[in-house]
C-alpha atoms as a PDB file:
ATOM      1  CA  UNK A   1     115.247  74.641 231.630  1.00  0.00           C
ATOM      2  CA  UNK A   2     113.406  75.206 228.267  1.00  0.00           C
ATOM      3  CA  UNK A   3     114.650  72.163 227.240  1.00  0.00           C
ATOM      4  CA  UNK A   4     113.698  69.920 230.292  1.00  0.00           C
ATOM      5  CA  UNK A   5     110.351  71.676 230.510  1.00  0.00           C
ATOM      6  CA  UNK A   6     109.176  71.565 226.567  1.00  0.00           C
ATOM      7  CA  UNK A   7     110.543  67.553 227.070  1.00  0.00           C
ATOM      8  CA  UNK A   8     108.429  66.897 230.400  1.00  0.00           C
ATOM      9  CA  UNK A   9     105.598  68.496 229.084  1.00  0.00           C
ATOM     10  CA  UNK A  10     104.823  66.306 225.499  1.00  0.00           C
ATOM     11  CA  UNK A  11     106.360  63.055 227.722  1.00  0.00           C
ATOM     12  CA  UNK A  12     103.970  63.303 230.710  1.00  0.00           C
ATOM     13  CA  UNK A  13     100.978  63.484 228.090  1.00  0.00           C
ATOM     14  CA  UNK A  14     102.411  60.927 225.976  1.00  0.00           C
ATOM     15  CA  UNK A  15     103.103  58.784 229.070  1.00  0.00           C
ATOM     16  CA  UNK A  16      99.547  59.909 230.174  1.00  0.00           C
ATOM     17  CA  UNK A  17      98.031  58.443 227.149  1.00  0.00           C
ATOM     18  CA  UNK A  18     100.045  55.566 226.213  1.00  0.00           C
ATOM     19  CA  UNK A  19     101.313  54.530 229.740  1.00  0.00           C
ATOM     20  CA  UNK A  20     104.497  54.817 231.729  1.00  0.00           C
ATOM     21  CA  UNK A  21     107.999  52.864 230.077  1.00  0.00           C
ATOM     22  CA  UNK A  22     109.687  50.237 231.751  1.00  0.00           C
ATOM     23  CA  UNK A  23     112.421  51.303 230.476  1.00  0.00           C
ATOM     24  CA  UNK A  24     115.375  51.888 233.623  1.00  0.00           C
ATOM     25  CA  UNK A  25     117.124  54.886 231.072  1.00  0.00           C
ATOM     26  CA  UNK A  26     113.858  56.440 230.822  1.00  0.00           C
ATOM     27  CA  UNK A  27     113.027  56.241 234.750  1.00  0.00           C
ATOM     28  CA  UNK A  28     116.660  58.346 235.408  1.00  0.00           C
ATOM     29  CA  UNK A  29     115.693  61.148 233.313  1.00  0.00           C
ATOM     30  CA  UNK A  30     112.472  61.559 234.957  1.00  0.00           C
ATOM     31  CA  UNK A  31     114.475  61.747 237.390  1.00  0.00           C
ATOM     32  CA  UNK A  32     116.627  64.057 236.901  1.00  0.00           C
ATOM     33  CA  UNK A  33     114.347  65.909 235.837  1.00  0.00           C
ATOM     34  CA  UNK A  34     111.974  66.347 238.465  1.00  0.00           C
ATOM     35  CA  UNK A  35     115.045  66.960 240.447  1.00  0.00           C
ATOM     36  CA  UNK A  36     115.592  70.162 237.890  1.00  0.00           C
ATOM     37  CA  UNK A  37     112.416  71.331 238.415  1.00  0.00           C
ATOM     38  CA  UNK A  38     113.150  70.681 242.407  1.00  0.00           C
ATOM     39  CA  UNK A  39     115.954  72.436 241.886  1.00  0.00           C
ATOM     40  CA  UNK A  40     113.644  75.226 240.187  1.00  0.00           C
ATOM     41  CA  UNK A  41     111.468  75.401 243.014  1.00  0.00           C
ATOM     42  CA  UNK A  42     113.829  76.285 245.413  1.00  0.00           C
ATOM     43  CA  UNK A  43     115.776  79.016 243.292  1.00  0.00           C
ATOM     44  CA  UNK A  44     112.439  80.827 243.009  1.00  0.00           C
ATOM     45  CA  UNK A  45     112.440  81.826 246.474  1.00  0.00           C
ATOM     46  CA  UNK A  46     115.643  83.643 245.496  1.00  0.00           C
ATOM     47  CA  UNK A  47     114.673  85.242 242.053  1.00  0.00           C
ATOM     48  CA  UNK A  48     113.500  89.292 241.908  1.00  0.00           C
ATOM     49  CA  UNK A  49     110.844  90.503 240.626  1.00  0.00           C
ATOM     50  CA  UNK A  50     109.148  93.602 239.763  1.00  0.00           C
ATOM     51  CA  UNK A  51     106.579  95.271 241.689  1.00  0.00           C
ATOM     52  CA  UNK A  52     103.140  95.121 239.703  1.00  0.00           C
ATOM     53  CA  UNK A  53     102.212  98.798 241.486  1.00  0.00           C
ATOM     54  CA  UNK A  54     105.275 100.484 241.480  1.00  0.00           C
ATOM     55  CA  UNK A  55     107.700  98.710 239.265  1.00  0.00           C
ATOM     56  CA  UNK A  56     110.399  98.429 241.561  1.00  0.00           C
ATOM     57  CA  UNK A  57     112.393  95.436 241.699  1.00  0.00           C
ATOM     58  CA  UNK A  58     112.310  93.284 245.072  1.00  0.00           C
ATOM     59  CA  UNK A  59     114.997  92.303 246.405  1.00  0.00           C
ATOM     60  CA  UNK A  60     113.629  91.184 249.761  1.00  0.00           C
ATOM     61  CA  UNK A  61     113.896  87.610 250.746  1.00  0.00           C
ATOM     62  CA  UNK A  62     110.638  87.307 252.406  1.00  0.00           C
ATOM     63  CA  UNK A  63     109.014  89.719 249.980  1.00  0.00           C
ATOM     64  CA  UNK A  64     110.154  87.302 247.111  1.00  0.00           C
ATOM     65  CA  UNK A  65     109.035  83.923 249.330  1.00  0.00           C
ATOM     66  CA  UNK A  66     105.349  85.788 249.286  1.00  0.00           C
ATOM     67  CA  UNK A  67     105.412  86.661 246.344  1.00  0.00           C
ATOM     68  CA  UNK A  68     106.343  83.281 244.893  1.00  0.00           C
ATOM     69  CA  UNK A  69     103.957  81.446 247.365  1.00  0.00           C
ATOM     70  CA  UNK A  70     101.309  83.765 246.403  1.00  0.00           C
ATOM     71  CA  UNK A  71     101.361  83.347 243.023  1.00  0.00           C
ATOM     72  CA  UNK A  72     102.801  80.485 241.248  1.00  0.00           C
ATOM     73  CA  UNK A  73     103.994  77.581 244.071  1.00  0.00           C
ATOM     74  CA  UNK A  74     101.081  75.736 244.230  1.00  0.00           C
ATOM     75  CA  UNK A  75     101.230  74.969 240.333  1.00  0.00           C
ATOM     76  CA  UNK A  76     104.692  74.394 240.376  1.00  0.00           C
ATOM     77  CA  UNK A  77     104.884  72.206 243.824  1.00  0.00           C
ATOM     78  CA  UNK A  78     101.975  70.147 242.219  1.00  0.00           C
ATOM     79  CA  UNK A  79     103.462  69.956 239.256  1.00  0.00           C
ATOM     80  CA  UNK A  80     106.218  68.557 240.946  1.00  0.00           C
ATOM     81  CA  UNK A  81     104.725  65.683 243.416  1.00  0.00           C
ATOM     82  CA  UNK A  82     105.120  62.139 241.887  1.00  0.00           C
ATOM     83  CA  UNK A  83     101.311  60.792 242.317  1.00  0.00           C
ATOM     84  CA  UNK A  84     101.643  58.374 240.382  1.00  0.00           C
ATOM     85  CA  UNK A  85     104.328  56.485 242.861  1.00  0.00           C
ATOM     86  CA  UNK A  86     102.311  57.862 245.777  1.00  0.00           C
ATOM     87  CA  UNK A  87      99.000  56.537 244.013  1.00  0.00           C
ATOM     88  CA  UNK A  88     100.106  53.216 242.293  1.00  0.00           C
ATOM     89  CA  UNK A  89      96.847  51.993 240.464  1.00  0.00           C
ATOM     90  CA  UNK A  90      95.688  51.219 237.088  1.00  0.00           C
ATOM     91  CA  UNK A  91      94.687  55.348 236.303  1.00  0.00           C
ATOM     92  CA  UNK A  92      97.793  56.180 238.464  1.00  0.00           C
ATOM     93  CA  UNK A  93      98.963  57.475 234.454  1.00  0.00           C
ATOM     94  CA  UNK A  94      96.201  60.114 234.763  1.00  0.00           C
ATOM     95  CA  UNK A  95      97.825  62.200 237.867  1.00  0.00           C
ATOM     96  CA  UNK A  96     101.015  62.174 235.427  1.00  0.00           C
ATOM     97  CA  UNK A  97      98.488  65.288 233.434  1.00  0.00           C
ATOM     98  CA  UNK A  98      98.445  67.764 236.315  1.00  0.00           C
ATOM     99  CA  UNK A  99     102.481  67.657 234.768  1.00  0.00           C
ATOM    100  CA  UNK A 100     100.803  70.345 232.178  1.00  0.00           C
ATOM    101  CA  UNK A 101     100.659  72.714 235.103  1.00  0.00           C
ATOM    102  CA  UNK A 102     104.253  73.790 234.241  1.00  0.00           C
ATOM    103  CA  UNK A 103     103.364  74.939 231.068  1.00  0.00           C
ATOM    104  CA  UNK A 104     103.354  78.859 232.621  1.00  0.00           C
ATOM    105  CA  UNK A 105     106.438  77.985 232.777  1.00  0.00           C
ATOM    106  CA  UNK A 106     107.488  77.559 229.665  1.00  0.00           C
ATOM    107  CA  UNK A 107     105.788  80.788 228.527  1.00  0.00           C
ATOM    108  CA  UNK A 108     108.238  82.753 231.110  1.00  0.00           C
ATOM    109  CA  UNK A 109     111.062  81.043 229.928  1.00  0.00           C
ATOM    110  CA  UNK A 110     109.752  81.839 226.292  1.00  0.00           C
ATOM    111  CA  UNK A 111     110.077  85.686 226.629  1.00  0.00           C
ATOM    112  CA  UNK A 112     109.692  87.346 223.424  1.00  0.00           C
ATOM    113  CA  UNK A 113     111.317  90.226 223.928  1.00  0.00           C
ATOM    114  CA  UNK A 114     115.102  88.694 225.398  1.00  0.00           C
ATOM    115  CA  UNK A 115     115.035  86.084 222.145  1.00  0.00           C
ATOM    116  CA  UNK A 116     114.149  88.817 219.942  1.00  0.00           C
ATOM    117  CA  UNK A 117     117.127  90.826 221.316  1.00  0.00           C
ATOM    118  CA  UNK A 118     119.642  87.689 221.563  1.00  0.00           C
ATOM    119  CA  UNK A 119     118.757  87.174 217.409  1.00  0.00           C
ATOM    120  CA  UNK A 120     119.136  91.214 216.635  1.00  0.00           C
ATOM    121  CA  UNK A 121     122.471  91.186 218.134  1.00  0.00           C
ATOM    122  CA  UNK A 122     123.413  87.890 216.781  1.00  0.00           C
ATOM    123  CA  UNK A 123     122.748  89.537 213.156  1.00  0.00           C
ATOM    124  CA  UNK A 124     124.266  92.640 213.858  1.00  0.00           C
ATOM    125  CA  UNK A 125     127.325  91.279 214.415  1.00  0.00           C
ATOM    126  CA  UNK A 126     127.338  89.463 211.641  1.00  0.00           C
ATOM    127  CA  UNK A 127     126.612  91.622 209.438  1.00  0.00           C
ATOM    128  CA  UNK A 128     129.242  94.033 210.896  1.00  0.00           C
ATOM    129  CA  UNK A 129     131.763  91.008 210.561  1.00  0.00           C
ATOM    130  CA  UNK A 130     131.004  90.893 207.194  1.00  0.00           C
ATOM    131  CA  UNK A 131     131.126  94.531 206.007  1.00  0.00           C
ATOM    132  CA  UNK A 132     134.962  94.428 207.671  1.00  0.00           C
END
Protein backbone atom coordinates (compact mmCIF):
# COMPACT_ATOMS: atom_id res chain seq x y z
CA UNK A 1 0.00 0.00 0.00
CA UNK A 2 2.95 2.48 0.40
CA UNK A 3 3.78 1.80 -2.87
CA UNK A 4 0.32 2.26 -4.61
CA UNK A 5 -0.35 5.29 -2.44
CA UNK A 6 3.21 7.32 -2.85
CA UNK A 7 2.45 6.27 -6.92
CA UNK A 8 -1.30 7.64 -6.92
CA UNK A 9 -0.40 10.52 -5.14
CA UNK A 10 2.60 12.29 -7.61
CA UNK A 11 0.32 10.61 -10.76
CA UNK A 12 -3.03 12.24 -9.88
CA UNK A 13 -1.10 15.71 -9.62
CA UNK A 14 0.90 15.04 -12.56
CA UNK A 15 -2.25 13.89 -14.41
CA UNK A 16 -3.91 16.98 -12.73
CA UNK A 17 -1.50 19.27 -14.33
CA UNK A 18 -0.57 17.80 -17.52
CA UNK A 19 -3.86 15.88 -18.30
CA UNK A 20 -5.08 12.32 -18.19
CA UNK A 21 -3.02 9.49 -20.74
CA UNK A 22 -4.65 7.73 -23.35
CA UNK A 23 -2.70 5.26 -22.78
CA UNK A 24 -5.05 1.63 -22.22
CA UNK A 25 -1.80 0.22 -19.77
CA UNK A 26 -2.02 3.29 -17.86
CA UNK A 27 -6.03 3.24 -17.50
CA UNK A 28 -5.61 -0.64 -15.81
CA UNK A 29 -3.40 0.50 -13.16
CA UNK A 30 -5.61 3.22 -12.17
CA UNK A 31 -7.52 0.71 -11.96
CA UNK A 32 -6.28 -1.49 -10.00
CA UNK A 33 -5.47 0.78 -8.02
CA UNK A 34 -8.45 2.45 -6.99
CA UNK A 35 -9.64 -1.03 -6.54
CA UNK A 36 -6.61 -1.30 -3.74
CA UNK A 37 -7.62 1.55 -2.14
CA UNK A 38 -11.42 0.01 -2.42
CA UNK A 39 -10.09 -2.76 -1.09
CA UNK A 40 -8.54 -0.41 1.75
CA UNK A 41 -11.71 1.05 2.52
CA UNK A 42 -13.41 -1.86 3.37
CA UNK A 43 -10.57 -3.54 5.57
CA UNK A 44 -10.75 -0.42 7.74
CA UNK A 45 -13.96 -1.29 9.12
CA UNK A 46 -12.10 -4.35 10.40
CA UNK A 47 -8.75 -2.80 11.71
CA UNK A 48 -8.29 -2.02 15.83
CA UNK A 49 -7.44 0.73 17.21
CA UNK A 50 -6.53 2.26 20.37
CA UNK A 51 -8.70 4.16 22.56
CA UNK A 52 -7.51 7.96 22.61
CA UNK A 53 -8.93 8.10 26.56
CA UNK A 54 -8.05 4.97 27.84
CA UNK A 55 -5.64 3.29 25.53
CA UNK A 56 -7.34 0.18 25.18
CA UNK A 57 -7.47 -1.49 22.00
CA UNK A 58 -11.05 -1.96 20.27
CA UNK A 59 -11.91 -4.77 19.12
CA UNK A 60 -15.60 -4.08 18.57
CA UNK A 61 -17.00 -4.21 15.13
CA UNK A 62 -19.33 -1.39 15.42
CA UNK A 63 -16.98 0.49 17.73
CA UNK A 64 -14.30 0.26 14.88
CA UNK A 65 -17.15 1.18 11.94
CA UNK A 66 -17.62 4.58 14.23
CA UNK A 67 -14.64 5.09 14.75
CA UNK A 68 -13.51 4.84 11.13
CA UNK A 69 -16.65 6.78 9.90
CA UNK A 70 -15.95 9.34 12.41
CA UNK A 71 -12.73 10.08 11.61
CA UNK A 72 -11.10 9.36 8.41
CA UNK A 73 -13.99 7.85 5.72
CA UNK A 74 -15.01 10.82 4.28
CA UNK A 75 -11.31 11.62 3.06
CA UNK A 76 -10.71 8.31 2.07
CA UNK A 77 -14.31 7.56 0.28
CA UNK A 78 -13.65 10.94 -1.57
CA UNK A 79 -10.49 10.18 -2.28
CA UNK A 80 -11.75 7.27 -3.81
CA UNK A 81 -14.85 8.44 -6.18
CA UNK A 82 -13.77 8.74 -9.89
CA UNK A 83 -15.17 12.47 -10.70
CA UNK A 84 -13.56 12.82 -13.34
CA UNK A 85 -15.66 9.84 -15.26
CA UNK A 86 -18.72 11.01 -13.32
CA UNK A 87 -17.89 14.75 -14.41
CA UNK A 88 -16.45 14.38 -18.02
CA UNK A 89 -15.53 18.07 -19.03
CA UNK A 90 -12.61 20.02 -20.03
CA UNK A 91 -11.49 20.77 -15.92
CA UNK A 92 -12.81 17.19 -15.24
CA UNK A 93 -8.51 16.83 -14.57
CA UNK A 94 -9.02 19.18 -11.59
CA UNK A 95 -11.40 16.71 -9.38
CA UNK A 96 -8.37 14.16 -10.08
CA UNK A 97 -6.54 16.76 -6.93
CA UNK A 98 -9.00 15.92 -4.15
CA UNK A 99 -6.67 12.36 -4.94
CA UNK A 100 -4.14 14.30 -2.37
CA UNK A 101 -6.68 13.56 0.31
CA UNK A 102 -4.94 10.16 0.83
CA UNK A 103 -1.90 11.62 1.71
CA UNK A 104 -2.86 10.91 5.75
CA UNK A 105 -2.49 7.96 4.52
CA UNK A 106 0.68 7.68 3.62
CA UNK A 107 1.88 9.27 6.88
CA UNK A 108 0.16 6.13 8.81
CA UNK A 109 1.66 3.82 6.64
CA UNK A 110 5.01 5.82 7.17
CA UNK A 111 5.29 5.06 10.96
CA UNK A 112 8.54 5.99 12.28
CA UNK A 113 8.79 4.02 14.97
CA UNK A 114 7.95 0.17 13.16
CA UNK A 115 10.72 1.22 10.23
CA UNK A 116 13.04 2.30 12.78
CA UNK A 117 12.61 -1.09 14.54
CA UNK A 118 12.47 -3.28 11.17
CA UNK A 119 16.23 -1.44 10.30
CA UNK A 120 17.62 -2.03 14.14
CA UNK A 121 16.86 -5.60 13.87
CA UNK A 122 17.91 -5.89 10.35
CA UNK A 123 21.51 -4.59 11.64
CA UNK A 124 21.58 -6.52 14.59
CA UNK A 125 21.49 -9.48 12.93
CA UNK A 126 23.93 -8.70 10.83
CA UNK A 127 26.21 -7.71 12.80
CA UNK A 128 25.68 -10.82 15.01
CA UNK A 129 26.11 -12.90 11.68
CA UNK A 130 29.20 -11.40 11.27
CA UNK A 131 30.87 -11.61 14.71
CA UNK A 132 30.05 -15.69 14.32
Amino acid sequence: MLFITCYNIFASGYRAAFGISKDMTVFWVEVFIEFCFLLDIVFCFFEQYNDEESYVTVCEFKKIAKHYLKNNFIFDILAWIPFEYIFPSTKARLWRILKILRMPKLADLLDVEKIKQIVSKYFEKKILSEIE
